[in-house]
Every structure is written in structure tokens, then in C-alpha cells.
PDB file of N, CA and C in Angstrom:
ATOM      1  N   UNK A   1     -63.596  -4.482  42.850  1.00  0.00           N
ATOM      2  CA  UNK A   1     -63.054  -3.143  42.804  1.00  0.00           C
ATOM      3  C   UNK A   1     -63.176  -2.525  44.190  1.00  0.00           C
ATOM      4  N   UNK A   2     -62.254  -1.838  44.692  1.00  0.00           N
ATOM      5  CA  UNK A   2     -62.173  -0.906  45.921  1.00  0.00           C
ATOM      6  C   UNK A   2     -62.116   0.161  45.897  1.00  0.00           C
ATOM      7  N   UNK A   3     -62.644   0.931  46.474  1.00  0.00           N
ATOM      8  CA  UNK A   3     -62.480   2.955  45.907  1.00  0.00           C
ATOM      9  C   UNK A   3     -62.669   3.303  47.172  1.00  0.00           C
ATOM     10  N   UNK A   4     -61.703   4.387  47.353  1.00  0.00           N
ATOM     11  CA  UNK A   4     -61.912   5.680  48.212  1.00  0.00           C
ATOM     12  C   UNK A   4     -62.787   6.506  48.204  1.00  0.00           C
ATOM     13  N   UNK A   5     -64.036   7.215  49.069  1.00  0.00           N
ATOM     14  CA  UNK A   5     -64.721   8.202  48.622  1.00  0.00           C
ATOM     15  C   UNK A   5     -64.348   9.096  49.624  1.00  0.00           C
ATOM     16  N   UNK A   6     -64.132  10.270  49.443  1.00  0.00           N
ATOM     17  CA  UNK A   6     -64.655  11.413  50.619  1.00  0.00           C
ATOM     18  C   UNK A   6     -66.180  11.626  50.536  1.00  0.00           C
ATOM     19  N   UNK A   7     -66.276  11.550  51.915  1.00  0.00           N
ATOM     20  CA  UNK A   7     -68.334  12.212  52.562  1.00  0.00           C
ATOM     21  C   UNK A   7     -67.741  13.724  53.252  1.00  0.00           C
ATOM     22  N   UNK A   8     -68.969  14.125  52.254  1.00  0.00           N
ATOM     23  CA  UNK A   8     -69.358  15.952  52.675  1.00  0.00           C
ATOM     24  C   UNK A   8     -70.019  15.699  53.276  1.00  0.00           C
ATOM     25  N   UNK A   9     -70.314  16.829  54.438  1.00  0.00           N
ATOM     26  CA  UNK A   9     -71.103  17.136  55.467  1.00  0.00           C
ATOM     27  C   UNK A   9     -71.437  15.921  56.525  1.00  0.00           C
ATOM     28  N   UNK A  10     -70.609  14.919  56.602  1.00  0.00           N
ATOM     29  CA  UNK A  10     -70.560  13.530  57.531  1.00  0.00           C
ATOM     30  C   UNK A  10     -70.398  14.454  59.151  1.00  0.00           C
ATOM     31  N   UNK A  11     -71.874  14.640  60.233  1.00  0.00           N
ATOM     32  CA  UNK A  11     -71.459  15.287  61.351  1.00  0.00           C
ATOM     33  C   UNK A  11     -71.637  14.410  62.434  1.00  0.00           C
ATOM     34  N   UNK A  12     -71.508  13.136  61.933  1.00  0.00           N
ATOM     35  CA  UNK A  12     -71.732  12.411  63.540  1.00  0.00           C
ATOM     36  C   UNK A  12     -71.391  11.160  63.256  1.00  0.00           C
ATOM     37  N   UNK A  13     -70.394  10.517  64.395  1.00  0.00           N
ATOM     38  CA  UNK A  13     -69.424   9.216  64.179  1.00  0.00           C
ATOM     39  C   UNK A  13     -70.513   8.286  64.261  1.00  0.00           C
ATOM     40  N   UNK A  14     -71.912   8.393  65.253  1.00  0.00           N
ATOM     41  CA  UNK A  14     -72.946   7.345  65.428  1.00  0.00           C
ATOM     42  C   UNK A  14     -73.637   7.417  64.232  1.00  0.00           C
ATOM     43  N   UNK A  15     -73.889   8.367  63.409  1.00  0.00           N
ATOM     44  CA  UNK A  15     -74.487   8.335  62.304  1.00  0.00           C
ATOM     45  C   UNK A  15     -73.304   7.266  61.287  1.00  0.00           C
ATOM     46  N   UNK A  16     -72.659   7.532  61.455  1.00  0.00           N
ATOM     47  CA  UNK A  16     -71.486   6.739  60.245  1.00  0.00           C
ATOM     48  C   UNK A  16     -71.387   5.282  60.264  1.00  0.00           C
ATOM     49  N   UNK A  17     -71.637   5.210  61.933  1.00  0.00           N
ATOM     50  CA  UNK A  17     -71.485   3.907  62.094  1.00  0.00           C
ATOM     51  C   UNK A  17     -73.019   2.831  61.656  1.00  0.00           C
ATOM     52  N   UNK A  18     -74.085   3.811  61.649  1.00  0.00           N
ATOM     53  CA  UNK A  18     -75.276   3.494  60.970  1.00  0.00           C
ATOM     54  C   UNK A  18     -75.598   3.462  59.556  1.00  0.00           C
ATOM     55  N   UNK A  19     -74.481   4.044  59.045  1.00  0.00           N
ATOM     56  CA  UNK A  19     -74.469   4.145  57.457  1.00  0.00           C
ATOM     57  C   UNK A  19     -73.942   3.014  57.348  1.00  0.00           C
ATOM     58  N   UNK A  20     -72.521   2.837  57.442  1.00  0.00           N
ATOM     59  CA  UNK A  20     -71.428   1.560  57.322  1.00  0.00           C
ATOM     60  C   UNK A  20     -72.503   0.121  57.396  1.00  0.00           C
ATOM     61  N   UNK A  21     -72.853  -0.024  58.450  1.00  0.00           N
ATOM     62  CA  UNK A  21     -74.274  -1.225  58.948  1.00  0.00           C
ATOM     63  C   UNK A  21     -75.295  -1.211  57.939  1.00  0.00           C
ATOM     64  N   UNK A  22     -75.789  -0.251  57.234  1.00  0.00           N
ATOM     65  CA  UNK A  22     -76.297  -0.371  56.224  1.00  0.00           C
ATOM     66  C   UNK A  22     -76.314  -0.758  54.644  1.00  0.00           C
ATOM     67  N   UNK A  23     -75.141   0.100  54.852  1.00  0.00           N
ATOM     68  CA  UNK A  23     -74.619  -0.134  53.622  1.00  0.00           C
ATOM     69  C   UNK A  23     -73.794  -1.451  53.027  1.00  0.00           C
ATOM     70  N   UNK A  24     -73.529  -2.260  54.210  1.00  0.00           N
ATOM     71  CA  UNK A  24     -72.672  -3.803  54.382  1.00  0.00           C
ATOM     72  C   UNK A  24     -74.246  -4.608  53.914  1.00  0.00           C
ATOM     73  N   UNK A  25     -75.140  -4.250  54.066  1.00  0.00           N
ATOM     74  CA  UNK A  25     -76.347  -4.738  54.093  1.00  0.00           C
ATOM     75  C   UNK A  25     -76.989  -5.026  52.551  1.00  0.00           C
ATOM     76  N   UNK A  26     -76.409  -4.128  51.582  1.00  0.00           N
ATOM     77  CA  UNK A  26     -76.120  -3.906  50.452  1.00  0.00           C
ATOM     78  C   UNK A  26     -76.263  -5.427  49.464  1.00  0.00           C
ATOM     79  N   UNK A  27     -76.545  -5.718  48.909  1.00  0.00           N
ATOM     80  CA  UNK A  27     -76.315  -6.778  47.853  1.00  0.00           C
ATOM     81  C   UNK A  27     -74.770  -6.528  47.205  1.00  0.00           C
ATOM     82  N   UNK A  28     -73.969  -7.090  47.010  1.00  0.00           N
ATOM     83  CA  UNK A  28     -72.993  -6.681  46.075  1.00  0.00           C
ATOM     84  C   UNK A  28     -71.753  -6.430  46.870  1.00  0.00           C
ATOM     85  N   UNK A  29     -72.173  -6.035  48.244  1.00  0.00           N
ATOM     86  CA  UNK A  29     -70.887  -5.529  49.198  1.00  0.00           C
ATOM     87  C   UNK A  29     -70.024  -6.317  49.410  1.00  0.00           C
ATOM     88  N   UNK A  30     -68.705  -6.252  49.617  1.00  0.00           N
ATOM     89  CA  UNK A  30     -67.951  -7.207  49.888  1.00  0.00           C
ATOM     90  C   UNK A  30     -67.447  -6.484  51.493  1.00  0.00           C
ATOM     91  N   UNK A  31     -67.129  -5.792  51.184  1.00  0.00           N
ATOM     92  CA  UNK A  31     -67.034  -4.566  52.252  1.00  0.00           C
ATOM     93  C   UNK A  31     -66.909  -3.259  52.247  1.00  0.00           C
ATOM     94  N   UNK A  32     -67.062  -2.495  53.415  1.00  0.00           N
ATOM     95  CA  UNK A  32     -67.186  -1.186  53.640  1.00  0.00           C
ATOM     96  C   UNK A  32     -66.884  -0.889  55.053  1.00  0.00           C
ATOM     97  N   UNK A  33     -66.258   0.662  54.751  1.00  0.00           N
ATOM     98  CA  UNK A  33     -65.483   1.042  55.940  1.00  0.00           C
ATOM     99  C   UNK A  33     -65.638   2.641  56.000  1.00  0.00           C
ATOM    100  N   UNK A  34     -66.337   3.320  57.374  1.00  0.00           N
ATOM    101  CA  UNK A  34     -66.454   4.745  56.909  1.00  0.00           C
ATOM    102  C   UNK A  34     -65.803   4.921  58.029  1.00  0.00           C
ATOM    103  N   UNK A  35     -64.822   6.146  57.535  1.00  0.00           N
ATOM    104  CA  UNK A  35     -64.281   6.422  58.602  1.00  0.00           C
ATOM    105  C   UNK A  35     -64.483   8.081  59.001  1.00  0.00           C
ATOM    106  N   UNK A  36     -64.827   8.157  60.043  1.00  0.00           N
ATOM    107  CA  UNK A  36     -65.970   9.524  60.902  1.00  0.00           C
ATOM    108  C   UNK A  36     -64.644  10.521  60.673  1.00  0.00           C
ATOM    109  N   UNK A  37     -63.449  10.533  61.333  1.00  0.00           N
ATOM    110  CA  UNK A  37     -62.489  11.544  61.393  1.00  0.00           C
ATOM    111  C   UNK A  37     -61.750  11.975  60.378  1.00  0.00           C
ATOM    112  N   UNK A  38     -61.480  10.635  58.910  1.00  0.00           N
ATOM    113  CA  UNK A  38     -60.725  11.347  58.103  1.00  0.00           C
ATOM    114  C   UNK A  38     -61.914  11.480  56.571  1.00  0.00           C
ATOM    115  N   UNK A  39     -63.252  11.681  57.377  1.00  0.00           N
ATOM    116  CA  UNK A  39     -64.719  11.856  56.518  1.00  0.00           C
ATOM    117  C   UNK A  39     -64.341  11.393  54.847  1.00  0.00           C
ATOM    118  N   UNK A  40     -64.264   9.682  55.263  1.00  0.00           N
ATOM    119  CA  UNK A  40     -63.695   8.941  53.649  1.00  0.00           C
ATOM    120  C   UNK A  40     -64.494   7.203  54.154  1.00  0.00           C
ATOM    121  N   UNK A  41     -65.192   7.297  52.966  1.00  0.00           N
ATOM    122  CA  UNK A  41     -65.462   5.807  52.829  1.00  0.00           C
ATOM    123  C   UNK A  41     -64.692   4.721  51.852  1.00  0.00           C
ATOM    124  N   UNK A  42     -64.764   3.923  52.522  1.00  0.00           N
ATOM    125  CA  UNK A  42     -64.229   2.627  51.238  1.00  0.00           C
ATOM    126  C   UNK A  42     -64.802   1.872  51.106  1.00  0.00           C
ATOM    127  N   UNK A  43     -64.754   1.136  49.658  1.00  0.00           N
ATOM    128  CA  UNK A  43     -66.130   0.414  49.014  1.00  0.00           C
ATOM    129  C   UNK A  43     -65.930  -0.486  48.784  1.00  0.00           C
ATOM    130  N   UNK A  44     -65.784  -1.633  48.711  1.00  0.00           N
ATOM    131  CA  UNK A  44     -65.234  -3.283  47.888  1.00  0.00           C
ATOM    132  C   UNK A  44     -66.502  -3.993  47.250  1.00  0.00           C
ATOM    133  N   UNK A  45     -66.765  -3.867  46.384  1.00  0.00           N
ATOM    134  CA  UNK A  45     -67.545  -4.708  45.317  1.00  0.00           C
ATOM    135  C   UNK A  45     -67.278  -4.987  44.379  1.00  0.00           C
ATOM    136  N   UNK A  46     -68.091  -5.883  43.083  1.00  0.00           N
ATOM    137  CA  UNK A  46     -67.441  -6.672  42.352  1.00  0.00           C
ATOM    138  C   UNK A  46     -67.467  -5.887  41.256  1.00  0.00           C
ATOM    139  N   UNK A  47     -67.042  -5.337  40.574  1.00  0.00           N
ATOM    140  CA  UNK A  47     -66.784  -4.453  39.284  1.00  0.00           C
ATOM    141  C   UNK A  47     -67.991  -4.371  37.730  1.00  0.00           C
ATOM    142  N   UNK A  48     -68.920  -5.389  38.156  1.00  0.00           N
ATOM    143  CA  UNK A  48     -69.708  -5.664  37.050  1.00  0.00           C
ATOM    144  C   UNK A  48     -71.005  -4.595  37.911  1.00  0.00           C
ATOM    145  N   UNK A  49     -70.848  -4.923  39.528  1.00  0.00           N
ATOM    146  CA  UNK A  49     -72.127  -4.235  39.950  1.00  0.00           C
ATOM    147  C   UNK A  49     -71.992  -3.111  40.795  1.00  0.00           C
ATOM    148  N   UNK A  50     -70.814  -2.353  40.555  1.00  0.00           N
ATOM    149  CA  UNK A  50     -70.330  -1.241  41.334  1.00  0.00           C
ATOM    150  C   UNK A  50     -70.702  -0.079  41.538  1.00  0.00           C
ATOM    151  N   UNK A  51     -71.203   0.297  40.567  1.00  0.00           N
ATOM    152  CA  UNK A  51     -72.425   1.537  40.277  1.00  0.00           C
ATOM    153  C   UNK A  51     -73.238   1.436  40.571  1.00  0.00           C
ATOM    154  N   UNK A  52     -74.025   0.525  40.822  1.00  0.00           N
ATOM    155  CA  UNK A  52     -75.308  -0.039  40.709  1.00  0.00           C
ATOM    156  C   UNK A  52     -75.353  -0.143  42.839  1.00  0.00           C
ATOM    157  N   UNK A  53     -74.322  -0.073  43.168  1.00  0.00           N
ATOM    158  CA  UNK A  53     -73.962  -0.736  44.753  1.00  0.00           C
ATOM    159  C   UNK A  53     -73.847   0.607  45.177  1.00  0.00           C
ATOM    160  N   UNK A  54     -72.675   1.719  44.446  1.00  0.00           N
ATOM    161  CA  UNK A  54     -72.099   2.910  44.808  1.00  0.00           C
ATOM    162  C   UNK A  54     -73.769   4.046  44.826  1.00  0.00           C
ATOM    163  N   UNK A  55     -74.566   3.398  43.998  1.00  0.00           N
ATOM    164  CA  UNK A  55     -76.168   4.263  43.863  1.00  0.00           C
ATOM    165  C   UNK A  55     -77.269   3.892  45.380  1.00  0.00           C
ATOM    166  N   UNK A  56     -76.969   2.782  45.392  1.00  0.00           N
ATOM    167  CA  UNK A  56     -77.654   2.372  46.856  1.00  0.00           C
ATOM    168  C   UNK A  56     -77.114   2.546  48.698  1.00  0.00           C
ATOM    169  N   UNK A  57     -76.000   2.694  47.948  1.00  0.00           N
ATOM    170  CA  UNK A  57     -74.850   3.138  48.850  1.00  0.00           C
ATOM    171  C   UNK A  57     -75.023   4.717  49.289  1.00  0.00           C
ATOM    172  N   UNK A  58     -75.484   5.322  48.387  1.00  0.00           N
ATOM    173  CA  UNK A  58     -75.809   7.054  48.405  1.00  0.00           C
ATOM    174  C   UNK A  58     -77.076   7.394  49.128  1.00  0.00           C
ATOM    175  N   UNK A  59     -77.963   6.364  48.712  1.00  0.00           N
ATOM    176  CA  UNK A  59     -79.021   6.219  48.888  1.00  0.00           C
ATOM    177  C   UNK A  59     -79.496   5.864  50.780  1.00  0.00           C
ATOM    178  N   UNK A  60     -78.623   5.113  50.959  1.00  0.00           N
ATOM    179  CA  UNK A  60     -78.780   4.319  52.543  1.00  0.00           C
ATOM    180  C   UNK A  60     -78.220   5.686  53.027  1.00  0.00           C
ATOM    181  N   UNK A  61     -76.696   6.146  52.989  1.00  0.00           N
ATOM    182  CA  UNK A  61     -76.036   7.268  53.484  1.00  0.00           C
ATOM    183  C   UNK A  61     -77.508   8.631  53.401  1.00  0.00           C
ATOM    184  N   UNK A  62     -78.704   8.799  52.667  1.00  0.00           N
ATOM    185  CA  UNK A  62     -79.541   9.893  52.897  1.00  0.00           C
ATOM    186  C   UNK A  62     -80.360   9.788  53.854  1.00  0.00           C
ATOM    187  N   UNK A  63     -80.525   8.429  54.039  1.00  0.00           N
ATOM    188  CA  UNK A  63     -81.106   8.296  54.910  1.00  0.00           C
ATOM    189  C   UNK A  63     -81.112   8.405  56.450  1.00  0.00           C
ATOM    190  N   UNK A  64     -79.790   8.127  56.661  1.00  0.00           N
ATOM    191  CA  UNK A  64     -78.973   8.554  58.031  1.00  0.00           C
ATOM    192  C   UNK A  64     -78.830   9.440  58.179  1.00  0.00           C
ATOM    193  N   UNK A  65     -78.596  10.156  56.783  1.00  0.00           N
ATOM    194  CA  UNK A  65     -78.347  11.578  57.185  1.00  0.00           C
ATOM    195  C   UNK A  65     -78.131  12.473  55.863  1.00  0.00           C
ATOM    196  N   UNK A  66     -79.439  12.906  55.510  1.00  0.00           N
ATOM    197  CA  UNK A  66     -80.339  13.889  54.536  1.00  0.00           C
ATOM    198  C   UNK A  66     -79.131  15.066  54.215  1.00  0.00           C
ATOM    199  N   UNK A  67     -78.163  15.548  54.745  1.00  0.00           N
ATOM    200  CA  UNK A  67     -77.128  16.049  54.148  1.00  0.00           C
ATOM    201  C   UNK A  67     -75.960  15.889  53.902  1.00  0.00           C
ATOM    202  N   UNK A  68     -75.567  14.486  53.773  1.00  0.00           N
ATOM    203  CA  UNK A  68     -74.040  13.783  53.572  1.00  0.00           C
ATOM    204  C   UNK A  68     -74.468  13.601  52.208  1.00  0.00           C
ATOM    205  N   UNK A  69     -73.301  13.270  51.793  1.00  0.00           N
ATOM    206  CA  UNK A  69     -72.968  13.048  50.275  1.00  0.00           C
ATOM    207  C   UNK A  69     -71.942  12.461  49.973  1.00  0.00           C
ATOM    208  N   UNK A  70     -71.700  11.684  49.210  1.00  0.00           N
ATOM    209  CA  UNK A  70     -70.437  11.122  48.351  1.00  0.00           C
ATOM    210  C   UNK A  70     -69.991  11.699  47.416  1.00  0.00           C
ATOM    211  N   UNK A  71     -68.604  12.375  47.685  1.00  0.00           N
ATOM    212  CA  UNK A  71     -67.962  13.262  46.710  1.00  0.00           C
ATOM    213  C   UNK A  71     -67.449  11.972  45.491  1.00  0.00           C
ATOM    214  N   UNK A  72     -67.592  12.061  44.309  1.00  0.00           N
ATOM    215  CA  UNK A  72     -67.126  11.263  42.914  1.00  0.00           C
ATOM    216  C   UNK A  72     -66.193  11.895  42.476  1.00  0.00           C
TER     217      UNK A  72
END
């Protein structure tokens, strides 16, 4: 499965690019792509563990940066 997300409050392209690196890091990822200017991620994982990827995925993104978010 592949999904579009918009990220709230995404304020820095080096931060994004530290999320993306992380989040590829992921179990389950097939790929991922954040893109800083049109503040939208894309997700490719396998549909049985997508939630489960899209939760750790939220999780890595707080860490970079304690006020981004993944709009659902």
C-alpha cells in the first residue's frame, strides 16, 4: 500500500531529511519520501503491516521534531 500524508508544522528541510533516513529504517518500509516544500510524505508498505509502520513512522518523525505531525 502507498499513501499520501500531509506533515503539520514540518520547519526544516534538514530535519525532513532526518526523518525520511529514519523512517526507511523502519521494518516494513518499502519506501518513503518526505517532501520539505509541498510538507507531504509518502509511505510504501505492505498492507498487512501498515499501521503498525504508519505508528512508528509518527513516532521517529517526534523525535526529529517534537512538533510535526501526520495529518490522517
Amino acid at each position: 500500500m502507498k499513501k499520501v500524508f500531509k506533515l503539520e508544522d514540518l520547519d526544516c528541510a534538514h530535519c525532513a531529511a532526518k526523518m525520511q533516513d529514519a523512517i526507511a529504517k523502519i521494518d516494513g518500509v518499502k519506501a518513503v519520501s518526505i517532501n520539505f516544500l509541498m510538507q507531504k510524505m509518502t509511505l510504501e508498505a505492505d498492507d498487512a503491516v501498515f499501521e503498525n509502520v504508519l505508528k512508528k513512522a509518527q513516532k521517529a518523525i517526534k523525535k526529529v521534531e517534537p512538533d510535526c505531525r501526520i495529518v490522517l
